[in-house]
C-alpha atoms as a PDB file:
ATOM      1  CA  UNK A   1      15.828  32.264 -34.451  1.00  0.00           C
ATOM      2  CA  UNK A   2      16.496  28.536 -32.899  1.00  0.00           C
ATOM      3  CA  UNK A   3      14.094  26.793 -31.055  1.00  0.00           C
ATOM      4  CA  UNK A   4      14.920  25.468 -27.373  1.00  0.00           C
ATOM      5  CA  UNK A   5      13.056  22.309 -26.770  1.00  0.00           C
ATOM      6  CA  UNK A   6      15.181  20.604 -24.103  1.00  0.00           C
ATOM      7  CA  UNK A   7      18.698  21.322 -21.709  1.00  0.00           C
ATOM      8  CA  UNK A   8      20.352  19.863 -24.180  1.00  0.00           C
ATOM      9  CA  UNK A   9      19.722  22.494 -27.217  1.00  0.00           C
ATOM     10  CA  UNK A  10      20.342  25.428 -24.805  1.00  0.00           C
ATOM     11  CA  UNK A  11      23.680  24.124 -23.732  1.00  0.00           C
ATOM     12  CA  UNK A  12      24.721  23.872 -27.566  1.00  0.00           C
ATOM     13  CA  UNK A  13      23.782  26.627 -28.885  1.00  0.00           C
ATOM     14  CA  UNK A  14      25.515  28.746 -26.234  1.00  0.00           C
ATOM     15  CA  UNK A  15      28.619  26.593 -26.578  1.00  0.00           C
ATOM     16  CA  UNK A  16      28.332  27.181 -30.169  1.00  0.00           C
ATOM     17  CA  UNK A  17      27.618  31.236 -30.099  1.00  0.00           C
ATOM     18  CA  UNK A  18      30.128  31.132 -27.660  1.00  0.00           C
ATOM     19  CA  UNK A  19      32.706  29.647 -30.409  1.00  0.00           C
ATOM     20  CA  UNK A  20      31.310  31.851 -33.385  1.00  0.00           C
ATOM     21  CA  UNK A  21      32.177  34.739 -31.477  1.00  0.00           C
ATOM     22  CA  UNK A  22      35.900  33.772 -30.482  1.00  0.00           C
ATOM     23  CA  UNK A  23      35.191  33.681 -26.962  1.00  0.00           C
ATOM     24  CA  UNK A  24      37.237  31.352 -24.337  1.00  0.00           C
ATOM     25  CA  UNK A  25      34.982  29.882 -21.665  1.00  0.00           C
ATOM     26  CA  UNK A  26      37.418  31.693 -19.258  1.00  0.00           C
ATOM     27  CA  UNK A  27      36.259  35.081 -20.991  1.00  0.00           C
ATOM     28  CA  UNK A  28      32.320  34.116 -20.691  1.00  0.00           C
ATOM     29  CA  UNK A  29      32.465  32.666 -17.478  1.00  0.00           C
ATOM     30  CA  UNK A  30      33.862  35.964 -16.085  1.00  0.00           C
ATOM     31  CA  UNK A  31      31.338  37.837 -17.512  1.00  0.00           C
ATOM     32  CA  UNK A  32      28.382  35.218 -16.404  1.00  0.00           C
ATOM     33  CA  UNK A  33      29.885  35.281 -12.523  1.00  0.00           C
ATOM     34  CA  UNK A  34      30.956  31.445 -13.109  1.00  0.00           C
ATOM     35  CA  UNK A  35      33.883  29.661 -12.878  1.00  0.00           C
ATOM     36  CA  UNK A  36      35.046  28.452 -16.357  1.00  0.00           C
ATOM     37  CA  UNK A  37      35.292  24.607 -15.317  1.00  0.00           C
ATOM     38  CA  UNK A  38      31.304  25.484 -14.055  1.00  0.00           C
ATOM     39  CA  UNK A  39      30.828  26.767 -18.025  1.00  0.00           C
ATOM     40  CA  UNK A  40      32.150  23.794 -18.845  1.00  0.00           C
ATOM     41  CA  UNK A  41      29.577  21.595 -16.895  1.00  0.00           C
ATOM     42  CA  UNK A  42      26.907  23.494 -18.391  1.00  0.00           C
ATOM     43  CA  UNK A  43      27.852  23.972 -21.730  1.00  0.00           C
ATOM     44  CA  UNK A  44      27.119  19.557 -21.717  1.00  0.00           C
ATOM     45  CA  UNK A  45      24.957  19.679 -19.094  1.00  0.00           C
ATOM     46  CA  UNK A  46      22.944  22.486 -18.578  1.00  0.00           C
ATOM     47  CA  UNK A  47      20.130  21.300 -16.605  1.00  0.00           C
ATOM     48  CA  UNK A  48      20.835  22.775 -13.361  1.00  0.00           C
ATOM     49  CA  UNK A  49      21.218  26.512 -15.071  1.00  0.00           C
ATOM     50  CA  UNK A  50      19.050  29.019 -13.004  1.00  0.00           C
ATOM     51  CA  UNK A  51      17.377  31.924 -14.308  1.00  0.00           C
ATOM     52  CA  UNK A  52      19.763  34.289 -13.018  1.00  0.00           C
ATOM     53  CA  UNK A  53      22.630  32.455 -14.666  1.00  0.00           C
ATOM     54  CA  UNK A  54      20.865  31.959 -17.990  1.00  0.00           C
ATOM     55  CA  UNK A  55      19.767  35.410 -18.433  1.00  0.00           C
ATOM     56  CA  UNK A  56      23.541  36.691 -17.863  1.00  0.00           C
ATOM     57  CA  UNK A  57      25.309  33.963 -20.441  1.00  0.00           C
ATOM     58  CA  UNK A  58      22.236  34.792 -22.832  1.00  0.00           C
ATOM     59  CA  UNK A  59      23.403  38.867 -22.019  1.00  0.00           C
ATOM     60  CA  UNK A  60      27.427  38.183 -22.140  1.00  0.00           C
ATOM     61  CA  UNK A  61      27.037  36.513 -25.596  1.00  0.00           C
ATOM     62  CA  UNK A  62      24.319  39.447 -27.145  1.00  0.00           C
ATOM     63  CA  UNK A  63      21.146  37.001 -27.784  1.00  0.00           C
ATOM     64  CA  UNK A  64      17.842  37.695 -26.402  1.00  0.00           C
ATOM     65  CA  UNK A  65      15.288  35.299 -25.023  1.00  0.00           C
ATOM     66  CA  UNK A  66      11.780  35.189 -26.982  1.00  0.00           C
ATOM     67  CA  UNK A  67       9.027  32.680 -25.505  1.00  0.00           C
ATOM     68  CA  UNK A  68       5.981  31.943 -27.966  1.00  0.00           C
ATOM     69  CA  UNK A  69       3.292  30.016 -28.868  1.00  0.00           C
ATOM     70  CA  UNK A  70       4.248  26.470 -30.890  1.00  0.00           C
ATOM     71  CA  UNK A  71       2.763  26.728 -34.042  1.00  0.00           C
ATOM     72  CA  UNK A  72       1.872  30.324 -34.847  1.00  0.00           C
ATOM     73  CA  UNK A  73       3.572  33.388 -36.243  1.00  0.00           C
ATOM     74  CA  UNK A  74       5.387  34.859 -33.423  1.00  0.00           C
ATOM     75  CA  UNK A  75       5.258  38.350 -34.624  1.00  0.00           C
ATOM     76  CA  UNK A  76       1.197  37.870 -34.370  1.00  0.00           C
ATOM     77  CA  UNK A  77       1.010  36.501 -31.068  1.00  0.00           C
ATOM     78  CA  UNK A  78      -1.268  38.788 -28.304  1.00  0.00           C
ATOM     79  CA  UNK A  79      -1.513  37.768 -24.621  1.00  0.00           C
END
């Protein structure tokens, strides 16, 4: 499990499951609704990712999103 602290780590760890799966950006940007020079952008920059957009690259590369409290043990955790 990574943890996402800023833009900057989402951006490289999609870039990078993108890579560890043998995927083009062309072939990920397809699935995500994107053009791949858009990918591209947001692969270095991904600030301006929506939810939407997030949820579908998260969903085209097969990793899910977990949110949880800093500093405990996530499996624990009751809201």
């Amino acid at each position: 499990m990574r943890t996402i602290t800023t833009p900057a780590h989402i951006g490289a760890l999609l870039a990078s499951r993108r890579k560890h799966l043998k995927l083009s950006q062309s072939q990920v940007a397809e699935k995500v609704g994107i053009s791949q020079n858009r990918l591209s952008v947001l692969e270095t920059d991904p600030a301006a990712l929506d939810m939407k957009k997030l949820l579908a690259w998260l969903n085209a590369l097969g990793l899910d999103m977990t949110v949880g409290e800093r500093g405990t043990d996530k499996s624990k955790v009751e809201w």
